[in-house]
N, C-alpha and C. Protein backbone atom coordinates (compact mmCIF):
# COMPACT_ATOMS: atom_id res chain seq x y z
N UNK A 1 -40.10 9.38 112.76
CA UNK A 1 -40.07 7.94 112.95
C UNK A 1 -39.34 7.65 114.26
N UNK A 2 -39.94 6.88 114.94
CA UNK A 2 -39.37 6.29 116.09
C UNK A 2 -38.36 4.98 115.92
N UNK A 3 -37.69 4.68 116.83
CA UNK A 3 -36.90 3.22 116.49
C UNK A 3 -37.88 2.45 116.74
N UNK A 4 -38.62 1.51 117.47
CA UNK A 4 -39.52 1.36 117.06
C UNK A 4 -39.97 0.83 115.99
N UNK A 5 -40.28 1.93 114.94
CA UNK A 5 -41.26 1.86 114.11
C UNK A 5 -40.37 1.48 112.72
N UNK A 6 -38.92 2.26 112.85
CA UNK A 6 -37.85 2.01 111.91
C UNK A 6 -37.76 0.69 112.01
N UNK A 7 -37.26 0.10 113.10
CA UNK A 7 -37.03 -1.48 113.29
C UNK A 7 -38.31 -2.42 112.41
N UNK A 8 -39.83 -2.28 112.94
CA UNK A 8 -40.27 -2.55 112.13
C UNK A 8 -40.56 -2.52 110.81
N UNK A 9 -40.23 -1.25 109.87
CA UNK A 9 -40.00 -1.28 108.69
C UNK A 9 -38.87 -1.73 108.15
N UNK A 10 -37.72 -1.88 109.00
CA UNK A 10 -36.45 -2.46 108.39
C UNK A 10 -36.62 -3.75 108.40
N UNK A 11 -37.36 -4.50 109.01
CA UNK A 11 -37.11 -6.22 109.40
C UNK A 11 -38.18 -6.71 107.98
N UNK A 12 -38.68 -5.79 107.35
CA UNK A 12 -39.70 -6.01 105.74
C UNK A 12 -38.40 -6.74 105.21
N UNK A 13 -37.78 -6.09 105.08
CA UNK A 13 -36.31 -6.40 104.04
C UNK A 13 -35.09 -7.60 104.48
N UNK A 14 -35.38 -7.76 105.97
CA UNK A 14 -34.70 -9.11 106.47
C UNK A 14 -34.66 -10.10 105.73
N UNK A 15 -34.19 -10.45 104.92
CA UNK A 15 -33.92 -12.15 104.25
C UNK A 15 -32.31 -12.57 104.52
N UNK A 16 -32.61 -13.65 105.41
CA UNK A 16 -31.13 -14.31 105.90
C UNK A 16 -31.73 -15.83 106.27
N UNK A 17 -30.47 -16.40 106.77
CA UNK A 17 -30.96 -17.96 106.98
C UNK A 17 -31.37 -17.94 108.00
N UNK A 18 -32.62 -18.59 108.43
CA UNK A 18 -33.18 -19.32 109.81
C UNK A 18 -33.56 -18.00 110.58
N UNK A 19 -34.41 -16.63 109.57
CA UNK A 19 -34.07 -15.68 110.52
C UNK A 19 -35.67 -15.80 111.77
N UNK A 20 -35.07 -15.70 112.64
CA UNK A 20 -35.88 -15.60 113.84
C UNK A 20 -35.12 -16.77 114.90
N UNK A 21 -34.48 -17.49 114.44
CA UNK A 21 -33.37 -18.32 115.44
C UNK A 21 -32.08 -18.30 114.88
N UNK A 22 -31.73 -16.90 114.09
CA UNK A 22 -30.08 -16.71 114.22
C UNK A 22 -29.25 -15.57 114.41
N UNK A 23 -29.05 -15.37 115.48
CA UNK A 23 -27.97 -14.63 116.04
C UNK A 23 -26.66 -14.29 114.89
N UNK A 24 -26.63 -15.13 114.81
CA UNK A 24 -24.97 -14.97 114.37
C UNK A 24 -24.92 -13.89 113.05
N UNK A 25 -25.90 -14.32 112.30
CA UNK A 25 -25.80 -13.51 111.27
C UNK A 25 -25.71 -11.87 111.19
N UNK A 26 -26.47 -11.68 112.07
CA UNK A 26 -26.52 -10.35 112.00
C UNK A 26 -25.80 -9.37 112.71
N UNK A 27 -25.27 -10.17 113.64
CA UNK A 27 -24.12 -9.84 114.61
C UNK A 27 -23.01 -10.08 113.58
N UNK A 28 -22.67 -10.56 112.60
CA UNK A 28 -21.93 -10.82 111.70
C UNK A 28 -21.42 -9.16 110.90
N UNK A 29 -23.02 -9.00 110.33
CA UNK A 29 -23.44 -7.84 109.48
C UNK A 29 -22.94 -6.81 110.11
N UNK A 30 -23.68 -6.57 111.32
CA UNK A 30 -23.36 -5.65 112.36
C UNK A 30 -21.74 -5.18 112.33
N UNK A 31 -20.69 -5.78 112.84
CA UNK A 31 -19.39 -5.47 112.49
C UNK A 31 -18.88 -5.09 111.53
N UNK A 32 -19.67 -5.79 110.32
CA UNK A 32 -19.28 -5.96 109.05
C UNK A 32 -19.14 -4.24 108.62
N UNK A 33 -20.50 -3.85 108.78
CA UNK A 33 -20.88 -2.70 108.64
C UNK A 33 -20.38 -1.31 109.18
N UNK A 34 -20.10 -1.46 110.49
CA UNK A 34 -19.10 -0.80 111.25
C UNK A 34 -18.13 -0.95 110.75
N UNK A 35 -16.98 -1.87 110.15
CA UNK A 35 -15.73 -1.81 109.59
C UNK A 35 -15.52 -0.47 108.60
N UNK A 36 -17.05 -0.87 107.36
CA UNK A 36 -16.78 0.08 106.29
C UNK A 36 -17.31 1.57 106.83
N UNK A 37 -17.89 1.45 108.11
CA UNK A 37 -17.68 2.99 108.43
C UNK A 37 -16.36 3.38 108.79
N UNK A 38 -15.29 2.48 109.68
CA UNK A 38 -14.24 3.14 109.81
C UNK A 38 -13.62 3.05 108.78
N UNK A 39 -13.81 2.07 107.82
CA UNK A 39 -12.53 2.46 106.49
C UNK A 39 -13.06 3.62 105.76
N UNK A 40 -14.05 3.89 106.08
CA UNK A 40 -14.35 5.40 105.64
C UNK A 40 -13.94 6.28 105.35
N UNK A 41 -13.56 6.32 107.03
CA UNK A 41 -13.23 7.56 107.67
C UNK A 41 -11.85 7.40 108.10
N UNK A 42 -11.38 6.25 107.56
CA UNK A 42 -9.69 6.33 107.72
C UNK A 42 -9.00 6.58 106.00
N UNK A 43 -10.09 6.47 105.08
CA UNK A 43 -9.89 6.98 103.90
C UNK A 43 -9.46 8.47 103.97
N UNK A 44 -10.36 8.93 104.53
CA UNK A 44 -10.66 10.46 104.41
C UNK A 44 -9.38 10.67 105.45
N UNK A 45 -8.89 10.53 106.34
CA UNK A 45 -8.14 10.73 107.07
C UNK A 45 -6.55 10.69 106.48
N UNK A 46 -6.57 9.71 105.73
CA UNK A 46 -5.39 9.15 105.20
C UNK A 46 -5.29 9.89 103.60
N UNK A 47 -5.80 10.07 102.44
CA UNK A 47 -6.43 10.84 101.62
C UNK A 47 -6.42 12.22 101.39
N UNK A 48 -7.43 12.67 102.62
CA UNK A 48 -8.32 14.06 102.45
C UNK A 48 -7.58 15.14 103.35
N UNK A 49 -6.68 14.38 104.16
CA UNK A 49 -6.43 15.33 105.49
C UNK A 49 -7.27 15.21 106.54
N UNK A 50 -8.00 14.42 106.82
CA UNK A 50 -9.53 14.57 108.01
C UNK A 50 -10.83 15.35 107.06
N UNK A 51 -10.35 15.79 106.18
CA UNK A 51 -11.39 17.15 105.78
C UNK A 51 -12.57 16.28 104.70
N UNK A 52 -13.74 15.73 105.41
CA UNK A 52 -14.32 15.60 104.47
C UNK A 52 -15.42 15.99 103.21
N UNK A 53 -15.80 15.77 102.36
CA UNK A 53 -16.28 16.32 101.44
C UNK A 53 -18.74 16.24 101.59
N UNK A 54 -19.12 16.67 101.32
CA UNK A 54 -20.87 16.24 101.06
C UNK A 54 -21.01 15.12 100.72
N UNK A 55 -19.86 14.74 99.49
CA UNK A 55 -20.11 13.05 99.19
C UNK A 55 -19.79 12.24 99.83
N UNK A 56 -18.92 12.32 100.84
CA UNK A 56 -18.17 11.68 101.93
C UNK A 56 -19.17 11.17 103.27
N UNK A 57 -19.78 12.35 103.25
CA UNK A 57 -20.77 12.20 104.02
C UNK A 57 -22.08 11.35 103.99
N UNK A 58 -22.23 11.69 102.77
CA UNK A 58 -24.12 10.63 102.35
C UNK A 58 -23.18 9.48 102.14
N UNK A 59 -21.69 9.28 101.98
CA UNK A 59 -21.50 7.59 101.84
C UNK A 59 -21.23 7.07 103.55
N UNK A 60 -20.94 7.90 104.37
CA UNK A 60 -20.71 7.49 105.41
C UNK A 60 -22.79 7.34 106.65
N UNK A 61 -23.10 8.10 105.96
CA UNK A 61 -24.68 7.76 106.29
C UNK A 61 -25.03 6.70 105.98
N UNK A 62 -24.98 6.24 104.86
CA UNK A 62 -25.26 4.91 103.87
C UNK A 62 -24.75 3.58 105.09
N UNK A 63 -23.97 4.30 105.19
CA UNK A 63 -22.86 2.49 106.43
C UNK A 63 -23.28 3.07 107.51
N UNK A 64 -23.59 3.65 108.31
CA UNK A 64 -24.74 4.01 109.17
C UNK A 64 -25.93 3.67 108.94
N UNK A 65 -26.50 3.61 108.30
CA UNK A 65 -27.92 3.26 108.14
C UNK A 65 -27.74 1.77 108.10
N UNK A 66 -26.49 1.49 107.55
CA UNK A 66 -26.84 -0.23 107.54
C UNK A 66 -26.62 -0.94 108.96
N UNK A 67 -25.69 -0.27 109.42
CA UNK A 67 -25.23 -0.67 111.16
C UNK A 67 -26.44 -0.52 111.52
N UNK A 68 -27.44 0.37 111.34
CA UNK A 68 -28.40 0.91 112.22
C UNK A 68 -29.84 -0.66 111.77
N UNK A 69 -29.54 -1.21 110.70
CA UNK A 69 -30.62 -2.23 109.89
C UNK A 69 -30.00 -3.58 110.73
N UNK A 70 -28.92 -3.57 110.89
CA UNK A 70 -28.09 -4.67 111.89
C UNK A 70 -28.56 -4.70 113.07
N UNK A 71 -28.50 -3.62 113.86
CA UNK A 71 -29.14 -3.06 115.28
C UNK A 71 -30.10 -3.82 115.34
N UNK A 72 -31.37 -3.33 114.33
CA UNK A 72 -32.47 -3.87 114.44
C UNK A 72 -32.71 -5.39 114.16
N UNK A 73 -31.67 -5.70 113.50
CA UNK A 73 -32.27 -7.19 113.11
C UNK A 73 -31.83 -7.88 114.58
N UNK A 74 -30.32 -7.97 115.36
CA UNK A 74 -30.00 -8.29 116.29
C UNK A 74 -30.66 -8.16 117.52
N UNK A 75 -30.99 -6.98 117.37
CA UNK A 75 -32.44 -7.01 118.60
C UNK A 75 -33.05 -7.59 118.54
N UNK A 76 -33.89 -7.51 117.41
CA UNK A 76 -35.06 -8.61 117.05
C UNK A 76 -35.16 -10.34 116.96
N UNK A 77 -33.61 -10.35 117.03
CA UNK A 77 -33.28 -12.12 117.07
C UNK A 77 -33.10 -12.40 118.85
N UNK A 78 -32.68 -11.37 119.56
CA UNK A 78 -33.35 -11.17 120.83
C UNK A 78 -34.57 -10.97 121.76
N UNK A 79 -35.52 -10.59 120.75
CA UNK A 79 -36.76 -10.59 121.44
C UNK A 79 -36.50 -8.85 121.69
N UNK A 80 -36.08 -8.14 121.51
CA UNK A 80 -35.71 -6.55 122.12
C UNK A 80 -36.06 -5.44 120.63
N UNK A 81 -36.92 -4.49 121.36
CA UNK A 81 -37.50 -3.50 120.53
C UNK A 81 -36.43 -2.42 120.95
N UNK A 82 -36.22 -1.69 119.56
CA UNK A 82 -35.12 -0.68 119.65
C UNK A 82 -35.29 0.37 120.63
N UNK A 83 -36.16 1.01 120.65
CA UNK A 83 -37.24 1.97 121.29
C UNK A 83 -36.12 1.29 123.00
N UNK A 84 -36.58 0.06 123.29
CA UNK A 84 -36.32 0.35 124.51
C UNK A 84 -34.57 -0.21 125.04
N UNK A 85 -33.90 -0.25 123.74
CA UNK A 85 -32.93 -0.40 124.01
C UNK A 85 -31.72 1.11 123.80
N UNK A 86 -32.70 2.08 122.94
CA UNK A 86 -32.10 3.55 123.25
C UNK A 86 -32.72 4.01 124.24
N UNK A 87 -33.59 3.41 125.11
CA UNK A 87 -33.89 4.22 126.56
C UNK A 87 -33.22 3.65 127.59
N UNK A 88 -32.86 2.57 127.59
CA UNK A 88 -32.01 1.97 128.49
C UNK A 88 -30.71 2.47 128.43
N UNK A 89 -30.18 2.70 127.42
CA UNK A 89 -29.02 3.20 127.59
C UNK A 89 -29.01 4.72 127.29
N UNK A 90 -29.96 5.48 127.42
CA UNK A 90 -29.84 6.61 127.73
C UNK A 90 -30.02 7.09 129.38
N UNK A 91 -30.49 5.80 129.96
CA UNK A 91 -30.77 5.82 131.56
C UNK A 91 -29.15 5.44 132.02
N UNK A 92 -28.56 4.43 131.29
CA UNK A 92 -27.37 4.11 131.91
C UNK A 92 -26.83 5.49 131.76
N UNK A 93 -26.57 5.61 130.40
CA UNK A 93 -25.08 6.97 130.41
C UNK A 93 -25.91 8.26 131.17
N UNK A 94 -26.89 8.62 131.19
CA UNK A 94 -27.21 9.72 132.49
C UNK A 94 -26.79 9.06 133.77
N UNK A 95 -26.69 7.98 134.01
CA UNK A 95 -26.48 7.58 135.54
C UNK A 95 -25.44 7.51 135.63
N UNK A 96 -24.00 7.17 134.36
CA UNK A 96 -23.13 7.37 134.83
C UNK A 96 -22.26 8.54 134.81
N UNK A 97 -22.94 10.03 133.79
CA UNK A 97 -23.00 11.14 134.29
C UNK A 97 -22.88 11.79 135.17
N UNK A 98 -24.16 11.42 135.77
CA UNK A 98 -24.45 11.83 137.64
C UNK A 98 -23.38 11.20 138.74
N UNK A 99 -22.82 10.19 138.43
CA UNK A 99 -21.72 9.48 139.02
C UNK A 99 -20.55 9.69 138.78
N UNK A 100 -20.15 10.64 137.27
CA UNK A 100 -19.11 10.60 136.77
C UNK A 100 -18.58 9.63 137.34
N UNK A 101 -19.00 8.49 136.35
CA UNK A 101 -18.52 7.74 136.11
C UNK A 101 -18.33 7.43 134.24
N UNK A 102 -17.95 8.46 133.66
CA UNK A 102 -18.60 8.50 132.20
C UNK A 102 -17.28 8.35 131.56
N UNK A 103 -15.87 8.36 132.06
CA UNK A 103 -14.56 8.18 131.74
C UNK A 103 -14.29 6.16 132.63
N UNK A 104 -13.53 5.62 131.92
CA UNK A 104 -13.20 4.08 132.50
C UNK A 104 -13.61 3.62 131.66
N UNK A 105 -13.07 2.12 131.73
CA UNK A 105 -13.86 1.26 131.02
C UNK A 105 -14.74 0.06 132.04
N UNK A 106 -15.04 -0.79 131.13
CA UNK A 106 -16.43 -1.89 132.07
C UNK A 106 -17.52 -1.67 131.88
N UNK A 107 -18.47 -2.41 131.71
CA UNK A 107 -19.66 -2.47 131.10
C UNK A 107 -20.23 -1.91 132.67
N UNK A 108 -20.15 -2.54 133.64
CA UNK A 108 -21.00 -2.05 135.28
C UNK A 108 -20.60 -1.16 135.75
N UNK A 109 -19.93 0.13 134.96
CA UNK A 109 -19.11 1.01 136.24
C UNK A 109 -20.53 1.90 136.63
């Protein structure tokens, strides 16, 4: 499966308010989702020793996959297909590779 094609099978399951003129929501989700990956993994850290377990793992996929259903919806409230928003930024971070420029912060370095 391509992103792409994921994006389009994930946006089947989109039900939110006003979706196709709202941003906010899913940019909402988006964080949301990222949080419970790091409380995750600050469980396991805090808990486990760092050392995590198989089950640890398919639950930390699970909040990945949903960040990744966020991705797509937020793109899509943009007008932007995933496909070409992991090629774009696989053109940036090779360019700033070649520049080492891959340490700093700033979105233009």
């Amino acid at each position: 499966m391509n992103f792409n094609s994921y994006q389009h099978k994930a946006l089947k399951s989109a039900v939110y308010p006003n979706r196709g003129n709202n941003i906010v929501y899913p940019v909402l989700g988006m964080n949301g989702e990222a949080g419970e990956v790091a409380e995750k993994v600050k469980k396991i850290l805090r808990d486990k020793e760092g050392k995590w377990t198989e089950e640890d793992r398919e639950e930390i996929k699970k909040e990945i996959g949903d960040v990744l259903w966020y991705c797509a919806a937020t793109a899509s409230e943009f007008g932007l297909d995933l496909q070409g928003v992991a090629e774009a930024n696989i053109i940036k971070l090779h360019d700033r590779l070649k520049r080492n420029k891959i340490h700093g912060s700033g979105d233009n370095r």
